[in-house]
C-alpha atoms as a PDB file:
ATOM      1  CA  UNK A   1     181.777 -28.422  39.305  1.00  0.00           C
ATOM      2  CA  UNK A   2     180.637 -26.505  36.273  1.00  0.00           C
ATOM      3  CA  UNK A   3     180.795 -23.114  36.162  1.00  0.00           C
ATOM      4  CA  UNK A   4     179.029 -20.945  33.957  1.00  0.00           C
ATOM      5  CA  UNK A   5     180.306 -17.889  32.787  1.00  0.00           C
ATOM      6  CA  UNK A   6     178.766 -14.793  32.654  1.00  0.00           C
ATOM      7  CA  UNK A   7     177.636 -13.104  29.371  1.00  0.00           C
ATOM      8  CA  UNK A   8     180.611 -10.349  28.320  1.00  0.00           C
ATOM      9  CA  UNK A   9     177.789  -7.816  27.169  1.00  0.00           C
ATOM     10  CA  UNK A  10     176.102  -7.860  30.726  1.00  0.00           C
ATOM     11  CA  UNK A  11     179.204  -7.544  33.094  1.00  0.00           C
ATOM     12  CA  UNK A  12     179.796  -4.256  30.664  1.00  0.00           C
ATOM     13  CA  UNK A  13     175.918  -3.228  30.949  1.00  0.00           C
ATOM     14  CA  UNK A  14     176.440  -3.462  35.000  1.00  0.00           C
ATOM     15  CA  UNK A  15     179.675  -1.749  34.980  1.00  0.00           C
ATOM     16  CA  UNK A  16     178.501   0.969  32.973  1.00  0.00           C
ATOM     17  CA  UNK A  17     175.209   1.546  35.317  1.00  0.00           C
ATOM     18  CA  UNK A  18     176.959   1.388  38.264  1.00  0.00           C
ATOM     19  CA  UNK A  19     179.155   4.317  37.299  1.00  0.00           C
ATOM     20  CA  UNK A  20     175.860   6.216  36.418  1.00  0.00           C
ATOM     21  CA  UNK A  21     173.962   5.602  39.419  1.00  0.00           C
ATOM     22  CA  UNK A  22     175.840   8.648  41.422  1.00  0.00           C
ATOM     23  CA  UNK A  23     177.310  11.900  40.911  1.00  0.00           C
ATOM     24  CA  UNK A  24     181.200  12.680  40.983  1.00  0.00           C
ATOM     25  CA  UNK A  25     183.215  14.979  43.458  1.00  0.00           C
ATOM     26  CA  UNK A  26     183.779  17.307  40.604  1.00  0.00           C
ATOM     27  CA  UNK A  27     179.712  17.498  39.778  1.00  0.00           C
ATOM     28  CA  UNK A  28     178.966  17.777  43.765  1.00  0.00           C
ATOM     29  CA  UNK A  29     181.744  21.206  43.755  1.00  0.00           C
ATOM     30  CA  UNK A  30     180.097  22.171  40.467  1.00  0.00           C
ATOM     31  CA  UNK A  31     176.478  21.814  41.962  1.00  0.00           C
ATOM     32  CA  UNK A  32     177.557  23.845  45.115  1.00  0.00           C
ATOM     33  CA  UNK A  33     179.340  26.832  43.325  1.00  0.00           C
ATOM     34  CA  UNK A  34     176.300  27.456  41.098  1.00  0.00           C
ATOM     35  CA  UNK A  35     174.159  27.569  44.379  1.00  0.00           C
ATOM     36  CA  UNK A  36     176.239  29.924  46.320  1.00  0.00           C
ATOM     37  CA  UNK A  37     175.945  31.752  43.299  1.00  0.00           C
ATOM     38  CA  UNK A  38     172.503  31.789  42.895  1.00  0.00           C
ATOM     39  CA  UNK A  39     172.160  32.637  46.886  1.00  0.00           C
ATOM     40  CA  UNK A  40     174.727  35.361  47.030  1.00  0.00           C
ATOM     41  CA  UNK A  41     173.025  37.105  44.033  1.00  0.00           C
ATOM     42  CA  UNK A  42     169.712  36.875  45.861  1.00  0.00           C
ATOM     43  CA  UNK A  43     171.333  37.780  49.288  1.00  0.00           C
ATOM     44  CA  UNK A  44     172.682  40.980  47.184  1.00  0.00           C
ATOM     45  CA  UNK A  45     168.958  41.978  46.049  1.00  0.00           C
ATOM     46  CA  UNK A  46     167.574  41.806  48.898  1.00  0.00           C
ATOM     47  CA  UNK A  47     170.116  43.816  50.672  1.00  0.00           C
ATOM     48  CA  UNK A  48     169.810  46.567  48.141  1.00  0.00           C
ATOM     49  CA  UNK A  49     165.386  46.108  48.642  1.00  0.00           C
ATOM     50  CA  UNK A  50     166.101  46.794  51.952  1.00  0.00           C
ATOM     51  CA  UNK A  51     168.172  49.808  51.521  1.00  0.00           C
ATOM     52  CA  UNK A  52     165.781  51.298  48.784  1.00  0.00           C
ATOM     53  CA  UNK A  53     163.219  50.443  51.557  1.00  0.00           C
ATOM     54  CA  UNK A  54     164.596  52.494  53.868  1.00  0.00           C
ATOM     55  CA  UNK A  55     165.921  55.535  51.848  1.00  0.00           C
ATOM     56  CA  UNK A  56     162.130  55.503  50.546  1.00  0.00           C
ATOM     57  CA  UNK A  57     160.882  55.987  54.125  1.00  0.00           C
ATOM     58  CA  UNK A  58     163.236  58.587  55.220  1.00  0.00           C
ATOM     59  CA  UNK A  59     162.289  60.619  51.656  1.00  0.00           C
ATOM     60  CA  UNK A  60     158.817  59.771  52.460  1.00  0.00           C
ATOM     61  CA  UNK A  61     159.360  61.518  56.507  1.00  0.00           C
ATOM     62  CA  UNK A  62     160.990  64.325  55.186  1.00  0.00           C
ATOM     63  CA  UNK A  63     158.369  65.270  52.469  1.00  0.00           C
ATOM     64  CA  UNK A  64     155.868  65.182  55.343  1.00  0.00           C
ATOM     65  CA  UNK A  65     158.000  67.565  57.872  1.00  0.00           C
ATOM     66  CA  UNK A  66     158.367  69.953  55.366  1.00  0.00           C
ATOM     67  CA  UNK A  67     154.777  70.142  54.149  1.00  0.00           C
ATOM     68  CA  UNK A  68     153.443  70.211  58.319  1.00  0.00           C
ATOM     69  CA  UNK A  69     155.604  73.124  58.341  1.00  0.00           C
ATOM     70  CA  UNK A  70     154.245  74.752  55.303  1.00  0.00           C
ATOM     71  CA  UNK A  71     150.715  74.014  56.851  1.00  0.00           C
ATOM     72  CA  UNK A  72     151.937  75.554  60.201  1.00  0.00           C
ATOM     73  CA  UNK A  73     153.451  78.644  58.350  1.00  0.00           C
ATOM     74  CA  UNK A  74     149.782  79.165  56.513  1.00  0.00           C
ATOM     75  CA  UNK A  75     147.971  79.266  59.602  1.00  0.00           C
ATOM     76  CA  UNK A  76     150.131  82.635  60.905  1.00  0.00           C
ATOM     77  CA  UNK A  77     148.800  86.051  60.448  1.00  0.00           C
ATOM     78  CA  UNK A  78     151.099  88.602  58.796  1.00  0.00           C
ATOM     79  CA  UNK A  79     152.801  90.057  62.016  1.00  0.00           C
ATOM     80  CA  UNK A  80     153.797  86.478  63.651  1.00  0.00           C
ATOM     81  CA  UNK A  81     155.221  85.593  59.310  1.00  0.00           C
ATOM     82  CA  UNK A  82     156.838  89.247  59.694  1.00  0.00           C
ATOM     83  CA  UNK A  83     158.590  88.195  63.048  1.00  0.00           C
ATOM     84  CA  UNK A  84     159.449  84.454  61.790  1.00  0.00           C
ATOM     85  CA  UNK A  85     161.453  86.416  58.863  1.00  0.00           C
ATOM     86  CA  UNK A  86     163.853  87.795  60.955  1.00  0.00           C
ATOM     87  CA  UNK A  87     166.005  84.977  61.126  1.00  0.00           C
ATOM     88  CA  UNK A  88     166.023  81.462  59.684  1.00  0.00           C
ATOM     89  CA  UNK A  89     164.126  78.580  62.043  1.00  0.00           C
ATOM     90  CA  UNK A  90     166.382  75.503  62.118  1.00  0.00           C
ATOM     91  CA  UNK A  91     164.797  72.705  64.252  1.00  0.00           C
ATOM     92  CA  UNK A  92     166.219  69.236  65.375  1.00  0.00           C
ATOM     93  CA  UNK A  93     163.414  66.554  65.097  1.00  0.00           C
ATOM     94  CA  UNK A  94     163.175  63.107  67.228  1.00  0.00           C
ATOM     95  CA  UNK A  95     160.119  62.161  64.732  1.00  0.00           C
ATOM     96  CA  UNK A  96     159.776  58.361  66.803  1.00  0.00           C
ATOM     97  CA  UNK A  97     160.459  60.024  70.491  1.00  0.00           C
ATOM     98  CA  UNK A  98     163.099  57.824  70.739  1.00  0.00           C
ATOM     99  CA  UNK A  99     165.281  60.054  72.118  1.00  0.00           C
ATOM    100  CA  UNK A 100     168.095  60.129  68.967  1.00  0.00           C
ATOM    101  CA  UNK A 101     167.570  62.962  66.301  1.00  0.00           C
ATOM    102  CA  UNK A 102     165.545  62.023  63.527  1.00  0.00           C
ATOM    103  CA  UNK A 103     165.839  64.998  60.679  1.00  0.00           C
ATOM    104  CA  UNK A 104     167.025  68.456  60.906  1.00  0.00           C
ATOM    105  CA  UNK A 105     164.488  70.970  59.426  1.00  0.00           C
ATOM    106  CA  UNK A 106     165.728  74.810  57.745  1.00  0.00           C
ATOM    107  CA  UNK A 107     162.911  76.779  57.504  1.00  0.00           C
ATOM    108  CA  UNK A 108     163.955  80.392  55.911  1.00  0.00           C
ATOM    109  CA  UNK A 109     160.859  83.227  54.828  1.00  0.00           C
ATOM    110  CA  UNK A 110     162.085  86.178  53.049  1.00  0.00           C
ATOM    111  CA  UNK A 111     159.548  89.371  52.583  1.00  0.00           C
ATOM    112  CA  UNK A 112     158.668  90.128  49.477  1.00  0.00           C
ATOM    113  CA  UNK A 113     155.588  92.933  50.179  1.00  0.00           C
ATOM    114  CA  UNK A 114     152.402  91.337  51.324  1.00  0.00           C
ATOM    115  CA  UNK A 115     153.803  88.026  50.412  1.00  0.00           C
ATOM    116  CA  UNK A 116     157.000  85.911  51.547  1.00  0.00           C
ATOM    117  CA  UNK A 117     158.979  83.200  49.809  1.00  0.00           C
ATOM    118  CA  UNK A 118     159.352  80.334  51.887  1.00  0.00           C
ATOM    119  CA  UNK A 119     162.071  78.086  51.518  1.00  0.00           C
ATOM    120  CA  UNK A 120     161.858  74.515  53.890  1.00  0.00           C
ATOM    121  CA  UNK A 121     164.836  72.554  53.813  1.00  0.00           C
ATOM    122  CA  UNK A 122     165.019  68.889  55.894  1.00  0.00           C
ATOM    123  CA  UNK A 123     167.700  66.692  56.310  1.00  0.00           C
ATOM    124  CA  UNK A 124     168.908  63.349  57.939  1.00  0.00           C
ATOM    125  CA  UNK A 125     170.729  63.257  61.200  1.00  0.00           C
ATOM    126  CA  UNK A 126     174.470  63.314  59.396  1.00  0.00           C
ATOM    127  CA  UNK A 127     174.168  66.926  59.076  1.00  0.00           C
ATOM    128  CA  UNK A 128     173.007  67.850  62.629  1.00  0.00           C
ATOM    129  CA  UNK A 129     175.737  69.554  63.032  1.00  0.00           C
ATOM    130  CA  UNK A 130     176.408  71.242  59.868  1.00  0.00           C
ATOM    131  CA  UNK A 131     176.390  75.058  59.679  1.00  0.00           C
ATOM    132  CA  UNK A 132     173.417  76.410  58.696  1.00  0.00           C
ATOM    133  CA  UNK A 133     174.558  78.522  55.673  1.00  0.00           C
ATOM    134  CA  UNK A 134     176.845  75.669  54.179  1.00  0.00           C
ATOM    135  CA  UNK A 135     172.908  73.671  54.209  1.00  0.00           C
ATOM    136  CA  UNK A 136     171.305  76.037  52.882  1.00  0.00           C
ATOM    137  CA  UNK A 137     173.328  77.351  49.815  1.00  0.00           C
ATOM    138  CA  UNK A 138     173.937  73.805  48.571  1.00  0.00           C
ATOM    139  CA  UNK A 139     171.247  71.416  49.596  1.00  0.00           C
ATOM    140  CA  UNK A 140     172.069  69.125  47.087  1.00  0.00           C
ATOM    141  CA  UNK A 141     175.628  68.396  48.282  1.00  0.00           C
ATOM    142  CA  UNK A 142     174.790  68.200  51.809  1.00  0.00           C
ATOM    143  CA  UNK A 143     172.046  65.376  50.554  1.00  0.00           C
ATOM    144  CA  UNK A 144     168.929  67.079  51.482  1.00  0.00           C
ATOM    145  CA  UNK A 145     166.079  64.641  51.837  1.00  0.00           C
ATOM    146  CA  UNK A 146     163.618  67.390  51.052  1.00  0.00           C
ATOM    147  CA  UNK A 147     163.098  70.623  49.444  1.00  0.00           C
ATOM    148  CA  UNK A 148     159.967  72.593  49.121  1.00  0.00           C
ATOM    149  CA  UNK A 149     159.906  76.484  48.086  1.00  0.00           C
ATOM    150  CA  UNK A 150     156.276  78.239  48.071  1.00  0.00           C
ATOM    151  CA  UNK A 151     154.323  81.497  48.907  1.00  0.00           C
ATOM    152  CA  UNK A 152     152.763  82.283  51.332  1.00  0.00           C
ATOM    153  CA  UNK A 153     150.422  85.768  51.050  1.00  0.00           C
ATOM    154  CA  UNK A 154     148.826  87.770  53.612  1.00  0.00           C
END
């Protein structure tokens, strides 16, 4: 029996493809790390979207119960703005009627002749049960989602 050998150059052409034909264990971790990456980074923005999303909306409620109550406050005559003076209106608001408080609205008028500075002040739930002076001298610490100061004149 005669055997034939095989050509030197093609057993190392075939050995040397074979090793290229699929990826190592080290590649495969590599691969895997730079996709968890790429997902947690994505996971991260969207989780901060979400919370900008929602911060947005709350901003976005609060502007709107403060201006309502400016439009309420405009549609009193002098005597019922007189009376309102008197003592600072501080409201708890369920804005959804889901039965959990929503905002907390400060609304303060101060005389000043035939006019009256009014000062509307609306916050999240967290301060529900803050006292009402602490609120009102330092919005900004207690995180006040709005603030609106105007005039009303009679």
């Amino acid at each position: 029996m005669i055997r034939k050998s095989k050509n030197p150059l093609q057993e190392k052409e075939s050995e040397g493809s074979a090793k290229r034909n699929g990826f190592s264990l080290i590649e495969v971790v590599i691969g895997i790390a730079v996709i968890g990456i790429a997902l947690l980074s994505l996971a991260q923005m969207f989780y901060y979207a979400v919370m900008n999303n929602t911060n947005s909306d709350k901003m976005t409620n609060a502007t709107f119960l403060a201006q309502q109550q400016i439009d309420f406050l405009r549609s009193l005559n002098g005597q019922e703005l007189s009376n309102m003076a008197a003592s600072p209106v501080d409201e708890t608001i369920d804005i959804n009627g889901d039965g959990v408080i929503d905002f907390r609205r400060i609304t303060r008028l101060t005389s000043e002749g035939l006019s009256y500075r009014v000062r509307i002040l609306v916050f999240s739930n967290e301060r529900k049960d803050e006292n009402i002076n602490n609120l009102s001298d330092d919005p900004v610490k207690y995180h006040a989602r709005a603030v609106i100061n105007t005039i009303i004149s009679r």
